[in-house]
Protein backbone atom coordinates (compact mmCIF):
# COMPACT_ATOMS: atom_id res chain seq x y z
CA UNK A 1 6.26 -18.27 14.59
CA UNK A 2 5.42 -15.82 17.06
CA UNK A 3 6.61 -13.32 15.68
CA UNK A 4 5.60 -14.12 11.70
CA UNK A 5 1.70 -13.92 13.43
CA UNK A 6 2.69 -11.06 14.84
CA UNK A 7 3.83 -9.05 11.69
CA UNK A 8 0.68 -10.09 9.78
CA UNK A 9 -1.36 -8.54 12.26
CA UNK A 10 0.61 -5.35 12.00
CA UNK A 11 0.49 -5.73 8.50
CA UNK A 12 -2.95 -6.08 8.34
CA UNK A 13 -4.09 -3.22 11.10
CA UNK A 14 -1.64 -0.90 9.07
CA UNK A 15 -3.73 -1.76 6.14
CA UNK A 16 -6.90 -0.49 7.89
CA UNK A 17 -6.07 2.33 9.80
CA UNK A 18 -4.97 3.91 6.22
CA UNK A 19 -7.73 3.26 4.17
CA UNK A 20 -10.44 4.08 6.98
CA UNK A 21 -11.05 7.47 5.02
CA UNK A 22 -10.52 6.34 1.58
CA UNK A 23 -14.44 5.77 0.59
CA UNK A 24 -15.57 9.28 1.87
CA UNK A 25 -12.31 11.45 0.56
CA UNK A 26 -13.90 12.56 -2.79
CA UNK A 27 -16.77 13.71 -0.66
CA UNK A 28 -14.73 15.30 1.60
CA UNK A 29 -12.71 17.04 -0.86
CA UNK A 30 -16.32 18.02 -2.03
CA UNK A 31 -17.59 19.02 1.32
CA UNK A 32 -14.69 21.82 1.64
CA UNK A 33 -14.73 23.49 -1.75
CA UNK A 34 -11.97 21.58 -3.53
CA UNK A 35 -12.62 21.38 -7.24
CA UNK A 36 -12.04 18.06 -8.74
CA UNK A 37 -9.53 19.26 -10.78
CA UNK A 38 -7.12 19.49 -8.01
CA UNK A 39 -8.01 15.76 -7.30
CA UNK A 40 -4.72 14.36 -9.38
CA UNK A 41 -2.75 16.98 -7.72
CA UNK A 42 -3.48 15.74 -3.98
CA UNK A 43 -3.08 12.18 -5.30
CA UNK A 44 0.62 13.39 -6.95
CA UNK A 45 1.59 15.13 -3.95
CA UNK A 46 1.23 11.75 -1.65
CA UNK A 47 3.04 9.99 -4.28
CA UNK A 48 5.78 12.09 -4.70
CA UNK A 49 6.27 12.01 -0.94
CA UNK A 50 6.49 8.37 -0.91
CA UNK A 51 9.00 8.66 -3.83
CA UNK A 52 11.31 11.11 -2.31
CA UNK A 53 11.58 9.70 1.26
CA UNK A 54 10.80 5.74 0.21
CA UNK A 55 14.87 5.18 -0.30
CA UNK A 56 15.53 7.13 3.00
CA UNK A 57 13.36 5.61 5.45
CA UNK A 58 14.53 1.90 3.69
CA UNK A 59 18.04 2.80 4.44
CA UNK A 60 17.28 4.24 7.82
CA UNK A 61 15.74 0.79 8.65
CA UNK A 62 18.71 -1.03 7.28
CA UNK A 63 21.60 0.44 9.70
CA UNK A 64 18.86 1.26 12.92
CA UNK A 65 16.00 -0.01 14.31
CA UNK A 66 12.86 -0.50 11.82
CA UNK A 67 10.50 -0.98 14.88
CA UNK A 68 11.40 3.32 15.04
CA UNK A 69 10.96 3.62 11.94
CA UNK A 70 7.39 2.08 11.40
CA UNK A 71 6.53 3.73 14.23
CA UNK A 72 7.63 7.11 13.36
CA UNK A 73 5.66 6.38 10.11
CA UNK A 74 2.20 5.55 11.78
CA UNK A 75 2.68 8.80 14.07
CA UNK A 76 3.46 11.11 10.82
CA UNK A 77 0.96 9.59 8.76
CA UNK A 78 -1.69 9.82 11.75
CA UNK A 79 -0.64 13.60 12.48
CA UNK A 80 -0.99 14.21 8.45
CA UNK A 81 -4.57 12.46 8.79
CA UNK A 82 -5.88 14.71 11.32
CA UNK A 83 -4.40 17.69 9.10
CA UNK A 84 -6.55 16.46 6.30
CA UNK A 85 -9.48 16.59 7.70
CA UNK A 86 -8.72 20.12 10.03
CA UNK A 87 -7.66 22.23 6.95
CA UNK A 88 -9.99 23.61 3.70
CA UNK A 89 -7.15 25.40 2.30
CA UNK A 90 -6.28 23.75 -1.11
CA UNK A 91 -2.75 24.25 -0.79
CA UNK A 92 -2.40 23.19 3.08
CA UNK A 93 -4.70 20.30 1.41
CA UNK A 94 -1.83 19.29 -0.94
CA UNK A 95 1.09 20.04 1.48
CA UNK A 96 -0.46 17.39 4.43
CA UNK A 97 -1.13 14.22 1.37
CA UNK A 98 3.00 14.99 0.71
CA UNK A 99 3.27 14.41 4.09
CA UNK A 100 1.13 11.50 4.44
CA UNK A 101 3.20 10.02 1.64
CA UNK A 102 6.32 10.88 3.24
CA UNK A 103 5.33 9.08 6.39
CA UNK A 104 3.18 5.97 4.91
CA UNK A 105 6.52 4.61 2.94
CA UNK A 106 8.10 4.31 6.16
CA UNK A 107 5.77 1.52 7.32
CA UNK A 108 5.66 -1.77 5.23
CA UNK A 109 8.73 -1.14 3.04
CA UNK A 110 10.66 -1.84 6.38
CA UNK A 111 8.29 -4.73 7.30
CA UNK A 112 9.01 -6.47 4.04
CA UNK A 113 12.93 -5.51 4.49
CA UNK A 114 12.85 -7.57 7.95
CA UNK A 115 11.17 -10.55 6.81
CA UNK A 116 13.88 -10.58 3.70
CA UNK A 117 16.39 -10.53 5.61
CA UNK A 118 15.89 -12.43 8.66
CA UNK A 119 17.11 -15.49 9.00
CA UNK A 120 14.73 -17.05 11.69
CA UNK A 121 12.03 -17.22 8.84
CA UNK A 122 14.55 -19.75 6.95
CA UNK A 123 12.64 -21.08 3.53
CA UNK A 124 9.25 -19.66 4.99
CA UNK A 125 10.06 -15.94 3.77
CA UNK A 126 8.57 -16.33 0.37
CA UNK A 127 5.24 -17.35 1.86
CA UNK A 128 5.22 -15.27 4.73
CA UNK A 129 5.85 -12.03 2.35
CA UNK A 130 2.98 -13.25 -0.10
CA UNK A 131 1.20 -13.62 3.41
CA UNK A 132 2.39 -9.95 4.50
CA UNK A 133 1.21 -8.69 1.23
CA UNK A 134 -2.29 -10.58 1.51
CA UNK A 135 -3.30 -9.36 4.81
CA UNK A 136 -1.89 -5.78 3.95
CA UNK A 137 -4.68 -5.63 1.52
CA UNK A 138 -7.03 -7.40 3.38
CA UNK A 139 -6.90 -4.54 6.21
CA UNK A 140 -7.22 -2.18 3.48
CA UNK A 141 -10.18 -3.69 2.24
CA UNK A 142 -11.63 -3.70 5.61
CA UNK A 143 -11.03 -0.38 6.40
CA UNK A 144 -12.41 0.15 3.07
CA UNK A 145 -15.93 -1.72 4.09
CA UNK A 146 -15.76 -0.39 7.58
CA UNK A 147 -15.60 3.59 6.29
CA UNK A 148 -17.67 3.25 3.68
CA UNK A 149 -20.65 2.02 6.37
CA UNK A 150 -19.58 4.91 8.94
CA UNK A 151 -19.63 7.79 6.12
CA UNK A 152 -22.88 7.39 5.14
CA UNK A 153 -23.81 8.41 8.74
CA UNK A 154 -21.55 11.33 8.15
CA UNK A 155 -22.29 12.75 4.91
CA UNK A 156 -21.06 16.62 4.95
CA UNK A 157 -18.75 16.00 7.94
CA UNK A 158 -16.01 13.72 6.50
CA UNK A 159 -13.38 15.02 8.69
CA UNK A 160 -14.66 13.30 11.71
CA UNK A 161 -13.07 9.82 9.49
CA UNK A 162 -10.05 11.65 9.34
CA UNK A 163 -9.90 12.24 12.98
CA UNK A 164 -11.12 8.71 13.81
CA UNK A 165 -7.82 7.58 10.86
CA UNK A 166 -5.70 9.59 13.02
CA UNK A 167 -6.41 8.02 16.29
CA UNK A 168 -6.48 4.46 15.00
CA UNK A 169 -2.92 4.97 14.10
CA UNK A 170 -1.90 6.68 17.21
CA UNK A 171 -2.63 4.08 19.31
CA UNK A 172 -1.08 1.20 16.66
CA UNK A 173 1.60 3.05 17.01
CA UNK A 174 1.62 2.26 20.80
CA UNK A 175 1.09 -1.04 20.04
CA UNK A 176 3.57 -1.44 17.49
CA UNK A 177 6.22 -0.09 19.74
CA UNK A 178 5.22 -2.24 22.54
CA UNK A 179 4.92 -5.93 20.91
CA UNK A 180 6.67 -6.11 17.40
CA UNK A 181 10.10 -6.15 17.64
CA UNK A 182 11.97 -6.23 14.44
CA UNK A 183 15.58 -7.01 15.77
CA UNK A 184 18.36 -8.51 12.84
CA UNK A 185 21.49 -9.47 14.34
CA UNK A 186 23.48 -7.84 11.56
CA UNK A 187 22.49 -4.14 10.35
CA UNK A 188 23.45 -3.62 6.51
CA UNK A 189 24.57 -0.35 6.34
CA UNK A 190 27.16 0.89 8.55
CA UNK A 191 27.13 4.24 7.93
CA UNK A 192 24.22 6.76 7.38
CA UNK A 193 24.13 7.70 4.20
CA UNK A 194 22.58 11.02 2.74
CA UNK A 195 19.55 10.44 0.48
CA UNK A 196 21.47 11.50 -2.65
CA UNK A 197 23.91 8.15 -1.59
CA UNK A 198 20.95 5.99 -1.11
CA UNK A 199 19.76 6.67 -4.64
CA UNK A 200 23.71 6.52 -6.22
CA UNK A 201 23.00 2.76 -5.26
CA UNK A 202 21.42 2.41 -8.56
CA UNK A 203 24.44 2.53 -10.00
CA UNK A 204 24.96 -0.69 -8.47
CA UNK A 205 22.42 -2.31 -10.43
CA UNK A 206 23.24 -5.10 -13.24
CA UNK A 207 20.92 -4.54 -16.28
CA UNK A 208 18.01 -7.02 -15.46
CA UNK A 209 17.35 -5.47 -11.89
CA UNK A 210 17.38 -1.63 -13.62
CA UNK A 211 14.89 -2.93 -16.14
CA UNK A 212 12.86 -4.78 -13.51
CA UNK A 213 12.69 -1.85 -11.52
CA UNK A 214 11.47 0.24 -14.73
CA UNK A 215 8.64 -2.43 -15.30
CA UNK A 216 7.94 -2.26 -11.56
CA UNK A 217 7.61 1.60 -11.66
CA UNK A 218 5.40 1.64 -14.76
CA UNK A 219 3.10 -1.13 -13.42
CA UNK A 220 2.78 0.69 -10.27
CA UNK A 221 2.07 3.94 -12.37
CA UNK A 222 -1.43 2.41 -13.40
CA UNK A 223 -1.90 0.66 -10.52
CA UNK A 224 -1.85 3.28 -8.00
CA UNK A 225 -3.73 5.76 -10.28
CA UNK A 226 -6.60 2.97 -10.63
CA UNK A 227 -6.41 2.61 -6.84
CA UNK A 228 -6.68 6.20 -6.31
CA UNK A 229 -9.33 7.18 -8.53
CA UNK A 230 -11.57 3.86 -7.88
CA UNK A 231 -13.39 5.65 -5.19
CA UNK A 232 -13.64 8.77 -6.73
CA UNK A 233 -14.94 7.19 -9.97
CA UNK A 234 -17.84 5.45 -8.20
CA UNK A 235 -18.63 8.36 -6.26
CA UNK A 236 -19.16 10.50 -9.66
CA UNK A 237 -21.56 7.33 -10.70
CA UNK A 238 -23.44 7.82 -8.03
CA UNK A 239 -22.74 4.99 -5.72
CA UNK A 240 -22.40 5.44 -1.56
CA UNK A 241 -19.40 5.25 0.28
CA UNK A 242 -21.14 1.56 1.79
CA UNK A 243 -21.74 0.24 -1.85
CA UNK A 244 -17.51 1.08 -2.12
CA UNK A 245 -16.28 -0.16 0.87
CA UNK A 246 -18.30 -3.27 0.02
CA UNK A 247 -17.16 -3.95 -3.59
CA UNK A 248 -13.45 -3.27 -2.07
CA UNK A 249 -13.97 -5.78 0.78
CA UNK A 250 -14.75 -8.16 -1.56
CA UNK A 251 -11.57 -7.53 -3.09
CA UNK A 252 -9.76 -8.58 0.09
CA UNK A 253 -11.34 -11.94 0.26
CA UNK A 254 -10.02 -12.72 -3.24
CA UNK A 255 -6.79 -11.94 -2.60
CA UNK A 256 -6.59 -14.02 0.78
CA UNK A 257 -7.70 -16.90 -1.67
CA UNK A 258 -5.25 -16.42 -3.98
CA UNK A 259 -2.64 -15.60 -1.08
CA UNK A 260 -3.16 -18.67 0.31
CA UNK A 261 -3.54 -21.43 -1.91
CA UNK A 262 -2.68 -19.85 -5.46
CA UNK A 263 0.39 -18.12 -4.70
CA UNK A 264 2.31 -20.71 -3.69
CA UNK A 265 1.41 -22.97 -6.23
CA UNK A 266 2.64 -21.00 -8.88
CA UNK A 267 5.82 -20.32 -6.68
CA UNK A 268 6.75 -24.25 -6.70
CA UNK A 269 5.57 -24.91 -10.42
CA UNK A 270 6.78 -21.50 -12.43
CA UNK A 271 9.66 -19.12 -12.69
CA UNK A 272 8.63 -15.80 -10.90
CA UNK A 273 9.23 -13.70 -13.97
CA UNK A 274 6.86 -15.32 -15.91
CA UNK A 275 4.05 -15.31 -13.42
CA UNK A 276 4.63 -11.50 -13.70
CA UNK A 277 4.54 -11.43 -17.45
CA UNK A 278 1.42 -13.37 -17.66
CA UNK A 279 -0.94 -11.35 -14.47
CA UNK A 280 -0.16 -8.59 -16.17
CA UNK A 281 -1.10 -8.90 -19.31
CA UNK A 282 -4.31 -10.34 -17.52
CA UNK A 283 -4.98 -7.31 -15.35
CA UNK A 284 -4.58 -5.17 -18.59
CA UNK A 285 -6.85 -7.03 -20.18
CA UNK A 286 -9.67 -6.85 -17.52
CA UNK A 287 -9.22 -3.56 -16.59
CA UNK A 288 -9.83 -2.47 -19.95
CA UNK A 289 -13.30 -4.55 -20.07
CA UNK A 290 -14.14 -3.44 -16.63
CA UNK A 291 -14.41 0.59 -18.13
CA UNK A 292 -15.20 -0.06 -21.49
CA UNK A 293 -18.11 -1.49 -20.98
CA UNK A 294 -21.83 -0.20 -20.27
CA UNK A 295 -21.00 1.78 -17.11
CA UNK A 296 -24.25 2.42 -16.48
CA UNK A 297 -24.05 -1.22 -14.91
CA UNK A 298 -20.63 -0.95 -13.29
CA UNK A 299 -21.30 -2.90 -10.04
CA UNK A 300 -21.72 -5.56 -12.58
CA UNK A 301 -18.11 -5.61 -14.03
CA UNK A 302 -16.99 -4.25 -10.75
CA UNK A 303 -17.98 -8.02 -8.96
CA UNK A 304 -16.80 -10.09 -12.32
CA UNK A 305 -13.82 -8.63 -14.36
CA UNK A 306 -13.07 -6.27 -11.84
CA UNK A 307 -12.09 -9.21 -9.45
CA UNK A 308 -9.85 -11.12 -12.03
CA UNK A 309 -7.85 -8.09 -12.43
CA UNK A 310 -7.58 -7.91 -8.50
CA UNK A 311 -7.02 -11.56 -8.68
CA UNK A 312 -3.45 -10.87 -10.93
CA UNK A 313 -2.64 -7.84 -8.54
CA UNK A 314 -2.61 -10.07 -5.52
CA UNK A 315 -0.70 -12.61 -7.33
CA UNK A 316 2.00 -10.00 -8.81
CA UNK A 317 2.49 -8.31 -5.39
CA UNK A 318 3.99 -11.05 -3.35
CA UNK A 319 5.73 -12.72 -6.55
CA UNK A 320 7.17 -9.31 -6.98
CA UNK A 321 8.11 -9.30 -3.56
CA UNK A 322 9.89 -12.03 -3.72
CA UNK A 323 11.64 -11.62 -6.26
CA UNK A 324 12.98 -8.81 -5.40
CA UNK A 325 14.56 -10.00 -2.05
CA UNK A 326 16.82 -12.51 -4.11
CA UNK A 327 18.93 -9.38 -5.59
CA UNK A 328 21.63 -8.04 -3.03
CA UNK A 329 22.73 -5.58 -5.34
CA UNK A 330 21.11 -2.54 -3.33
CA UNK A 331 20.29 -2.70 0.59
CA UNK A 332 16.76 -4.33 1.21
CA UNK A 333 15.22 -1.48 2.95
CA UNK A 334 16.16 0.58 -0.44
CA UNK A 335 15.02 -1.47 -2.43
CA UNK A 336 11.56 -2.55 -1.04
């Protein structure tokens, strides 16, 4: 049990230390000359880091040590922060948030991969990767609430967030290193294999995992883009980084709830698959009353409908999750 506690915490502190300068990044970007139509760009670049490197730092965890791994993730993602907030040039911009992508898909997907296939966890690992999940997002909504306070003391110098992102993750790096040890007795792959091989592993896939992994993709399409551009919406309606953090914190303690005593009711009462059909057709319908509705009142749809969307995302995650880590078709840390 030890060690379950232990990877919530890392989940959790991972979960802050990245979103620490999430509420003041549109004003950052703002600060330094950036027009806001390069705004998608940035957020592409990080994502398409995370999408090129996601399969090789899986597959890196599966045949060596994913305690390396997450660490060399926090230390390129911190070193990436600091970047961010050093440089003004717009294409030095770009180039560190495709490095912060290609580091920050080096941290959880491993976490998740250890927890699916370790078999000290026994029947606990569907709850204890809904759990993983939860606290994930609850560190991200802290570090949310938490930046969002500090910015407003630091309106025109962003970049000292930045720095502060890049030494939180530095030293849980340290940490990391020194207390989580994510040991399997058994390493899947034998052999390194080059990132073109990792992705040939699709070809492994029956028919119902490639579509799944379709859905998955699309899903996470509009999921990431709302993530992303949350912030930056708010901030063009006027609202402080404080009055952000806050509605995101809120956020967290919604999901805990549902973590913790939703979740695993609908685990023991209904097949996985349909939970996913049916949270998100929910969180389509909410988000579309959340911004089609009298904005000039947002906070108001951002506290009611907003929160049964996030609601279905923290159910979908984990159930997701887990049902994922029943396919052996593809290596763990490639798939997750």
């Amino acid at each position: 049990m030890r060690k379950a506690w232990l990877l919530l915490a890392f989940s959790l502190l991972v979960g802050l230390g990245m979103n620490l300068a999430h509420p003041v990044t549109p004003a950052h970007l703002n600060t330094i000359g950036i027009h806001k139509s390069m705004f998608g760009v940035m957020f592409a670049s990080m994502n398409l880091g995370q999408f090129i490197f996601a399969p090789f730092w899986g597959n890196l965890g599966d045949q060596k040590n994913r305690t390396w791994v997450a660490v060399i993730g926090l230390l390129g993602y911190a070193i990436s922060q600091f970047f961010f907030g050093y440089v003004t040039n717009v294409y030095l911009v770009i180039l560190v948030r495709f490095t912060a992508g290609v580091f920050a898909c080096a941290i959880l997907s491993n976490g998740l991969a250890h927890i699916a296939v370790n078999k000290e966890f026994g029947t606990h690992k569907a709850k204890l990767i809904s759990l993983f999940v939860a606290f994930n997002v609850m560190g991200s909504n802290l570090g949310y609430y938490i930046g969002g306070f500090i910015g407003d003391h630091f309106v025109g110098q962003e970049y000292i967030l930045m720095y502060t992102q890049a030494v939180f993750n530095l030293v849980l790096a340290g940490l990391t290193m020194a207390f989580l040890h994510m040991d399997e007795e058994i390493k899947i792959v034998k052999k390194r294999q080059s990132a073109i091989a990792q992705l040939a592993q699709i070809k492994k896939l029956s028919k119902e995992l490639f579509l799944l992994i379709i859905i998955i993709a699309l899903v996470s399409i509009a999921q990431t883009n709302f993530s992303k551009y949350l912030d930056l919406y708010m901030t063009d309606l006027r609202y402080t980084p404080s009055q952000i953090g806050s509605l995101v914190f809120v956020t967290g303690i919604i999901t805990l709830i549902m973590s913790f005593f939703v979740v695993p009711q609908l685990g023991k009462r209904y097949k996985e698959t349909k939970t996913i059909f049916v949270v998100v057709i929910l969180q389509a319908i909410f988000t579309a009353l959340t911004f089609s509705l009298d904005q000039s009142i947002f906070l108001v749809w951002g506290y009611t409908f907003f929160m049964v969307y996030i609601a279905g995302k923290a159910i979908y995650e984990p159930t997701i999750a887990s049902h994922l880590s029943k396919y052996t078709d593809v290596s763990p840390g490639v798939l997750m």
